[in-house]
N, C-alpha and C. Protein backbone atom coordinates (compact mmCIF):
# COMPACT_ATOMS: atom_id res chain seq x y z
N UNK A 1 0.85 -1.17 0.00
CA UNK A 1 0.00 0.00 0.00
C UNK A 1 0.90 1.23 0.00
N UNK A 2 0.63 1.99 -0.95
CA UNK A 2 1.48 3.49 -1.13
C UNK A 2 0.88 4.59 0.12
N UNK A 3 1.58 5.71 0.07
CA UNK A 3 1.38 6.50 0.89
C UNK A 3 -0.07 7.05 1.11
N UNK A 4 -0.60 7.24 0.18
CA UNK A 4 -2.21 7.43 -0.49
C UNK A 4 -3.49 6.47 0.00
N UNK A 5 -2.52 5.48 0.41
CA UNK A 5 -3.75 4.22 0.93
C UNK A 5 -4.06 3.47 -0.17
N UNK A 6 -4.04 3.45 -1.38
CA UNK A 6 -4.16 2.61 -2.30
C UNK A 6 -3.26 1.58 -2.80
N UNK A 7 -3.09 0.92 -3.68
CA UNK A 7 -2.59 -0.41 -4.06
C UNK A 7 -2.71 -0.36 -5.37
N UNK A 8 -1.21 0.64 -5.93
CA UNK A 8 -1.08 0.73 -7.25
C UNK A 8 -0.65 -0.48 -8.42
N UNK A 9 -0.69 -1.32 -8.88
CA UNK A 9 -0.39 -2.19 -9.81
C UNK A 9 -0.13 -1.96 -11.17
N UNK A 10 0.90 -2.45 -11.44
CA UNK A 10 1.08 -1.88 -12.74
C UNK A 10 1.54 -3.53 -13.83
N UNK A 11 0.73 -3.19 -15.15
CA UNK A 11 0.80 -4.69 -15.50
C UNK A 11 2.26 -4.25 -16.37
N UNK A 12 2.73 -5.71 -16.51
CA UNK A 12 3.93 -5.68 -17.39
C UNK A 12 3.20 -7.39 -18.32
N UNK A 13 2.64 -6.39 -19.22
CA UNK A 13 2.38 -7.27 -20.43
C UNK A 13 2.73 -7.38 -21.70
N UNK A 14 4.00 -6.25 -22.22
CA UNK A 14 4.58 -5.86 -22.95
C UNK A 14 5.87 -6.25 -23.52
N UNK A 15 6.06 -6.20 -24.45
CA UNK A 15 8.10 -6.41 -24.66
C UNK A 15 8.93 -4.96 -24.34
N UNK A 16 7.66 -3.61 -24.57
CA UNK A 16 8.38 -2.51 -24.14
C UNK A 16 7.99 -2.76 -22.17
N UNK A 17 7.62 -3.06 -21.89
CA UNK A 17 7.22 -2.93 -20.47
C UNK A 17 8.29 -3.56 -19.83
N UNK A 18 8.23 -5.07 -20.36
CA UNK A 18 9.41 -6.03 -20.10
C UNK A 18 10.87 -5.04 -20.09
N UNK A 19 11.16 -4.59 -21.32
CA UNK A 19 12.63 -3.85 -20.89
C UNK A 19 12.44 -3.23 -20.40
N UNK A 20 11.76 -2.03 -20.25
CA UNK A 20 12.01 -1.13 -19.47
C UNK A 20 11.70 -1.32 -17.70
N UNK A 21 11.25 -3.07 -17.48
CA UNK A 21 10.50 -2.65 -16.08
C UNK A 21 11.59 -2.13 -14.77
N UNK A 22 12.86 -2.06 -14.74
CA UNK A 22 13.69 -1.28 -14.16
C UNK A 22 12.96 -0.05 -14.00
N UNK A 23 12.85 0.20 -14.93
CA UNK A 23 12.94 2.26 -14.89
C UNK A 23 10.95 2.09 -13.93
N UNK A 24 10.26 1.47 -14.77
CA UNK A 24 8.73 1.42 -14.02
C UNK A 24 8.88 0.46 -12.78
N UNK A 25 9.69 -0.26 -12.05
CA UNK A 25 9.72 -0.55 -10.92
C UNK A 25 10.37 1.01 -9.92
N UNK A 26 10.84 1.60 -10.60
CA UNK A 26 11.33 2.39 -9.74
C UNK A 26 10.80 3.55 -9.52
N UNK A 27 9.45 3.96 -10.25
CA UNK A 27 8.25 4.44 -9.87
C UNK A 27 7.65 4.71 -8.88
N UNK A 28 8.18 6.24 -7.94
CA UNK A 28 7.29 5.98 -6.73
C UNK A 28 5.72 5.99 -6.86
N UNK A 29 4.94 5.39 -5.91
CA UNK A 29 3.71 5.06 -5.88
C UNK A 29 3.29 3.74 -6.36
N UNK A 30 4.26 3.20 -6.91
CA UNK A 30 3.54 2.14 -7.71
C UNK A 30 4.29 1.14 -6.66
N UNK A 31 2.83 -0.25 -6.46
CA UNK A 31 2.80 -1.08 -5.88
C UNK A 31 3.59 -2.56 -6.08
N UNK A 32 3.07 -2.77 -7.28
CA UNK A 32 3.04 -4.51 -7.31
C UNK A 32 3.30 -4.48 -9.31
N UNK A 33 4.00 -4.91 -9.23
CA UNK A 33 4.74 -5.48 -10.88
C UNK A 33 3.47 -6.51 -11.04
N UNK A 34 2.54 -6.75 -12.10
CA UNK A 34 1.90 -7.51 -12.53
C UNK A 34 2.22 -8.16 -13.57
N UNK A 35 2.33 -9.55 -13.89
CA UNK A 35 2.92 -10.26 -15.30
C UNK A 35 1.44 -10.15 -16.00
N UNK A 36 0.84 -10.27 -16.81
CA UNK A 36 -0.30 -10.65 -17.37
C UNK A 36 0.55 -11.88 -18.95
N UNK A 37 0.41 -13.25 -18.14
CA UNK A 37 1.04 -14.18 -18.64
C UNK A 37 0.68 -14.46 -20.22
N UNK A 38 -0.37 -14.66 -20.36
CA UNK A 38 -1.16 -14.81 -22.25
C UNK A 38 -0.18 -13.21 -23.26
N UNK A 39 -0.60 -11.87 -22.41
CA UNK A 39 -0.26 -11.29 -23.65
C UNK A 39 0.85 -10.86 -23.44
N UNK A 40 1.97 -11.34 -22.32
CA UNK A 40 3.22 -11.03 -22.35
C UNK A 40 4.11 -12.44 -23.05
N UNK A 41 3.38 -13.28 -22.98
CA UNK A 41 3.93 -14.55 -23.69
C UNK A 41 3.70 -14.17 -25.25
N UNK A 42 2.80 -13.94 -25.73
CA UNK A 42 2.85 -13.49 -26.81
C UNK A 42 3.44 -11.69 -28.15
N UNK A 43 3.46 -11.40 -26.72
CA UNK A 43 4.15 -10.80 -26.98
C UNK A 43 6.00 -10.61 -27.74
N UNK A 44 6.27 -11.32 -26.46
CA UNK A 44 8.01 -12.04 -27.05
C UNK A 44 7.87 -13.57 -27.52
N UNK A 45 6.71 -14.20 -27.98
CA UNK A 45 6.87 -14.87 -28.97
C UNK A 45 6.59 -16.16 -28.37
N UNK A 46 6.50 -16.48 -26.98
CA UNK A 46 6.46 -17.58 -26.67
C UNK A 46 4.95 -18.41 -26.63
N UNK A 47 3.75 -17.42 -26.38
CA UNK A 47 2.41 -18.04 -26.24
C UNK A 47 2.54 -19.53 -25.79
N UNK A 48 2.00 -20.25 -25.49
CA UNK A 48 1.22 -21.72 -25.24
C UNK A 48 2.58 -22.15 -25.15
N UNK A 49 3.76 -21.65 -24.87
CA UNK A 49 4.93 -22.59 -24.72
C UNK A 49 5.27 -21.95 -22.82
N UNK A 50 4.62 -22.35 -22.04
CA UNK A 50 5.34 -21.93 -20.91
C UNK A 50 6.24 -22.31 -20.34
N UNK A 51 7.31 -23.40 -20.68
CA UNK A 51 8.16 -23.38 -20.25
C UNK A 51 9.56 -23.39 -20.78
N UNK A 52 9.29 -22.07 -22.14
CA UNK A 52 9.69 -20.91 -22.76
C UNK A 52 11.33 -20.61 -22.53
N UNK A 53 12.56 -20.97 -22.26
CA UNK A 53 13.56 -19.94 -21.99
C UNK A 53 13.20 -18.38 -21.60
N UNK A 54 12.91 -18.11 -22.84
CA UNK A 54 12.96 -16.38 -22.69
C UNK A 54 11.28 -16.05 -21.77
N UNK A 55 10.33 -16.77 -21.80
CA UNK A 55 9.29 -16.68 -20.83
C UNK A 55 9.80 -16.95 -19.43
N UNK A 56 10.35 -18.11 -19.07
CA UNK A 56 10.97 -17.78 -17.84
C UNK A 56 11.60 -16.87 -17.41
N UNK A 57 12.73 -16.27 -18.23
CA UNK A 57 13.34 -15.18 -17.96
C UNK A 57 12.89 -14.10 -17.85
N UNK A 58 11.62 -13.64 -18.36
CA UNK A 58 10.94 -12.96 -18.61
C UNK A 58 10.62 -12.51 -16.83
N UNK A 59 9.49 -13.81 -16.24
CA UNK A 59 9.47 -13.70 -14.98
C UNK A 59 10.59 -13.46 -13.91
N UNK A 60 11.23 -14.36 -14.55
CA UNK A 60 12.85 -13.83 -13.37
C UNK A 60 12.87 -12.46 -13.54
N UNK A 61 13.16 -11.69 -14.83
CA UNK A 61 13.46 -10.57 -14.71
C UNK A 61 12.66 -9.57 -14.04
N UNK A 62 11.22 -9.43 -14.16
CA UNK A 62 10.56 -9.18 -13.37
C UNK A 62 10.74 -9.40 -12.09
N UNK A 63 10.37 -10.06 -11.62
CA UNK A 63 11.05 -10.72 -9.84
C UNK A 63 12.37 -9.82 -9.47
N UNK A 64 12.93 -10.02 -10.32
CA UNK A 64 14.37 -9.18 -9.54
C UNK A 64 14.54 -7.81 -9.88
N UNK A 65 13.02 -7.26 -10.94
CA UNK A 65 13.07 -5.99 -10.47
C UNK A 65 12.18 -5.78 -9.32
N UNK A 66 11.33 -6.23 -9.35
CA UNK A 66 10.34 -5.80 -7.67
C UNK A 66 11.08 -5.93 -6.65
N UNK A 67 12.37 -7.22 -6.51
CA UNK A 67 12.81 -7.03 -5.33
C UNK A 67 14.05 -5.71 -5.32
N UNK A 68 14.62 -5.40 -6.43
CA UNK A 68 15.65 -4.27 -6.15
C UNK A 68 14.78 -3.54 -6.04
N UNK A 69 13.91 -3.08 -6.34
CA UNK A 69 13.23 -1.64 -5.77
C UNK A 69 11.82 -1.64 -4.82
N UNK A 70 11.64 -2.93 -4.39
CA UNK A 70 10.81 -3.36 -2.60
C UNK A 70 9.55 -2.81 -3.04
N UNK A 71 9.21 -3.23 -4.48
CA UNK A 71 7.53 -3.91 -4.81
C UNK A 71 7.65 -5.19 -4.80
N UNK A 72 6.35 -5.46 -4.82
CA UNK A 72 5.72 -7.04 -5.26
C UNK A 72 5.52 -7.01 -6.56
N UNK A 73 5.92 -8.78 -6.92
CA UNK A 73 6.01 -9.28 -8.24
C UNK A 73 4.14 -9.96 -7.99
N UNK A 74 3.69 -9.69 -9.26
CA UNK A 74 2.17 -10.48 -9.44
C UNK A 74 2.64 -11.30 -10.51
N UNK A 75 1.31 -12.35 -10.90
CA UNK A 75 1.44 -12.54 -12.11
C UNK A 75 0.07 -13.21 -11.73
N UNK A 76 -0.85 -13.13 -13.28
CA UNK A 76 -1.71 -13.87 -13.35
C UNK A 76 -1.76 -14.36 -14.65
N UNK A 77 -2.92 -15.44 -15.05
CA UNK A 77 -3.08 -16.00 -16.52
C UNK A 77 -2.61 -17.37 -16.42
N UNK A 78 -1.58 -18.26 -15.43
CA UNK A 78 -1.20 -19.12 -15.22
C UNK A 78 -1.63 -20.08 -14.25
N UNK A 79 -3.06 -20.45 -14.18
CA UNK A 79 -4.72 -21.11 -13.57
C UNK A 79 -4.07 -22.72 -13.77
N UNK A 80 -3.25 -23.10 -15.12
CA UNK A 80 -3.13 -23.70 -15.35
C UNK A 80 -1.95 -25.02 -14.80
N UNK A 81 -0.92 -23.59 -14.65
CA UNK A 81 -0.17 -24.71 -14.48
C UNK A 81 0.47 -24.42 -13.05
N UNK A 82 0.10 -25.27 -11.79
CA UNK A 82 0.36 -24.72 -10.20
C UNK A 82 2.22 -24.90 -10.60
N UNK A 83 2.74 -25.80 -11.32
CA UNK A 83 4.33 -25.69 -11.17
C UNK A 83 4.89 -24.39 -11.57
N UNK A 84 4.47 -23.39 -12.75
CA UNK A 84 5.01 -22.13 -12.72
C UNK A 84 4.67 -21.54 -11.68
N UNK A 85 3.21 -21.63 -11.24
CA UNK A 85 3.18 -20.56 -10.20
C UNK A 85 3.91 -20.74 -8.90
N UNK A 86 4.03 -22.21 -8.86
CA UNK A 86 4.91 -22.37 -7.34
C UNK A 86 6.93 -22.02 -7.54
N UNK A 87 6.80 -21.99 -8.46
CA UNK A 87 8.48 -21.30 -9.00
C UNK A 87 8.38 -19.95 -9.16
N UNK A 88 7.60 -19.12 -9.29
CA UNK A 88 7.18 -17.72 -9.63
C UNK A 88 7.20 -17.27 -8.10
N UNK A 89 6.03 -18.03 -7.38
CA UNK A 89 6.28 -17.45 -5.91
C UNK A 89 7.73 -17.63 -4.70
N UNK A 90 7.99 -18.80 -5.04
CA UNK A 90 9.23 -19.38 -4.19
C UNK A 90 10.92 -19.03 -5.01
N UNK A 91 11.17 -18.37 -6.18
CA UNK A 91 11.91 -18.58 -7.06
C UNK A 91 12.16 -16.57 -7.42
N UNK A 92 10.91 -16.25 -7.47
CA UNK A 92 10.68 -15.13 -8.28
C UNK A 92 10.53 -14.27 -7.21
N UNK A 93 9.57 -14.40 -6.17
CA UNK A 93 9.14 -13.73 -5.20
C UNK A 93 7.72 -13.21 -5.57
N UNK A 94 7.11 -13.54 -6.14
CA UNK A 94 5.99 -13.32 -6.53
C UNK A 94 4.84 -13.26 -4.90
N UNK A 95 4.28 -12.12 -4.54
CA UNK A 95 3.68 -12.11 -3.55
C UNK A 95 2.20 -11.87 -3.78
N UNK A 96 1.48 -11.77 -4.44
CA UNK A 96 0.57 -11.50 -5.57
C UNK A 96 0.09 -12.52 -6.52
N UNK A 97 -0.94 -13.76 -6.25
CA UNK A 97 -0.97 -14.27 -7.38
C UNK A 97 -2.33 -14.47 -7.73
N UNK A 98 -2.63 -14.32 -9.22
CA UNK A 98 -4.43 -14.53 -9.25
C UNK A 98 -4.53 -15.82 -10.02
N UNK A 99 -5.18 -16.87 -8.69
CA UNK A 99 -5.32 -17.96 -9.06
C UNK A 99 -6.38 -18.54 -9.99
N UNK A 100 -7.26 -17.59 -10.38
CA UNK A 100 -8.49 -18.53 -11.33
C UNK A 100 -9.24 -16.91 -11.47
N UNK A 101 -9.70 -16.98 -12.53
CA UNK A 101 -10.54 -16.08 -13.10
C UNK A 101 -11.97 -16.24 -12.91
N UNK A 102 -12.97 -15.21 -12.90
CA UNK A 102 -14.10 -15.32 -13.23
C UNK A 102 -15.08 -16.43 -13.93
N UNK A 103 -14.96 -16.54 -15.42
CA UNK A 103 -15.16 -17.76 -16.22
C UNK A 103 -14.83 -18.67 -15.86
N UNK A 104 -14.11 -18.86 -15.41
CA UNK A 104 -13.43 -20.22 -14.92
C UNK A 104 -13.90 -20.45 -13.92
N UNK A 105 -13.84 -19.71 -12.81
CA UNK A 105 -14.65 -20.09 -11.71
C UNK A 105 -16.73 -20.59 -11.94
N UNK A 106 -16.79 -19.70 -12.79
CA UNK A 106 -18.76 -19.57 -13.30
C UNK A 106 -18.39 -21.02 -13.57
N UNK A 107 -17.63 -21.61 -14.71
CA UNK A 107 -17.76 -23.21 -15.32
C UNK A 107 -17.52 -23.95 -14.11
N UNK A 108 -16.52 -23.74 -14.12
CA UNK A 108 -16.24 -24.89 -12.78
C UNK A 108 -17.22 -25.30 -11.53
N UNK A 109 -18.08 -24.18 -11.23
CA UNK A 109 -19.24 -24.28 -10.09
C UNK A 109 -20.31 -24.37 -10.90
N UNK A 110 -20.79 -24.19 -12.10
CA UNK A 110 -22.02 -24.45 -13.13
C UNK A 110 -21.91 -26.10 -13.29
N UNK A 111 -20.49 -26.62 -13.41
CA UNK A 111 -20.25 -28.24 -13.77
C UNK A 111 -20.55 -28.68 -12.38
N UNK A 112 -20.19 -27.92 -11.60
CA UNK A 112 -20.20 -28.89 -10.36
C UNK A 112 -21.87 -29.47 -9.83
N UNK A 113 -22.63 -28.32 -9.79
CA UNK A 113 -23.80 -27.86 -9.97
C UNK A 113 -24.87 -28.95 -10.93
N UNK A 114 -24.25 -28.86 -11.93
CA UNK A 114 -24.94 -30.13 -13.02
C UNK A 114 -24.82 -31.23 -12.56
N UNK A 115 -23.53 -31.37 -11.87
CA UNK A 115 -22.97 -32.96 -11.89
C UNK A 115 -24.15 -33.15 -10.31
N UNK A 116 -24.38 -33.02 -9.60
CA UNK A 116 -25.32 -32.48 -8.36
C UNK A 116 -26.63 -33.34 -9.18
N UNK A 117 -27.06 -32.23 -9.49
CA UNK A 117 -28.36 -32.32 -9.76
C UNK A 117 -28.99 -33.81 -10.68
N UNK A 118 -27.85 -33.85 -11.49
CA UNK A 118 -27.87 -34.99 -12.58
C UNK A 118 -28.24 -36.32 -11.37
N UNK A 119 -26.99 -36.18 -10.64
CA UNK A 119 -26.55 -37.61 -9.51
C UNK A 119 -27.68 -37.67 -8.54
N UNK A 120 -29.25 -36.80 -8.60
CA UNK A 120 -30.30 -36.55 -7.73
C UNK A 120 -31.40 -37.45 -8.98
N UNK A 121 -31.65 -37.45 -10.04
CA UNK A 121 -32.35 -38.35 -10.59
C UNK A 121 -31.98 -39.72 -10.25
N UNK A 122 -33.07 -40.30 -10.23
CA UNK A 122 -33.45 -41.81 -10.00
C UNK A 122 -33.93 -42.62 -11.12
């Protein structure tokens, strides 16, 4: 939380964001480095390959800018796979993570819901 009381976040979904996030970690006011994983993967080329070289690095680099300048690393978009995210948090420092989205959550409790009701006919 910044001086203001709020909880500035700033996404790094970019290849310009990516280089430059030095200079935007060092941003006063700003909170928490956000990865937004889909359009920063596609961005530098990696999409649907997460376990990418330059996508990893990607996160490292991130990570070790939040910690030289004492923000938090986020990242979300990665619902999928708990092994990046448990290397992102323990590896990266990632303090920030958004585990499941909206949609995803609606399906997942709509299936659950069906599967219920279905298993109540006789």
């Amino acid at each position: 939380m910044n001086a203001t009381g709020s909880t500035v976040f700033i996404m790094i979904e970019t290849a310009d964001a990516l280089a430059a996030v030095n200079e935007i970690a060092s941003l006063p006011g700003a909170d928490v480095l956000l990865v937004g994983s889909n359009d920063l993967a596609s961005e530098i080329g990696t999409l649907g390959d997460w376990d990418a070289p330059d996508f990893l690095a990607a996160l490292e680099k991130v990570g070790a800018a939040a910690r030289k300048h004492g923000k938090m690393m986020g990242i979300a978009g990665l619902y999928h796979r708990p092994d990046i995210l448990e290397r992102v948090i323990n590896e990266f420092g990632a303090k920030w993570v958004v585990g499941a989205q909206d949609v995803g959550l609606l399906l997942q409790g709509g299936t659950a819901n069906s599967a219920l009701l279905r298993s109540l006919q006789k």
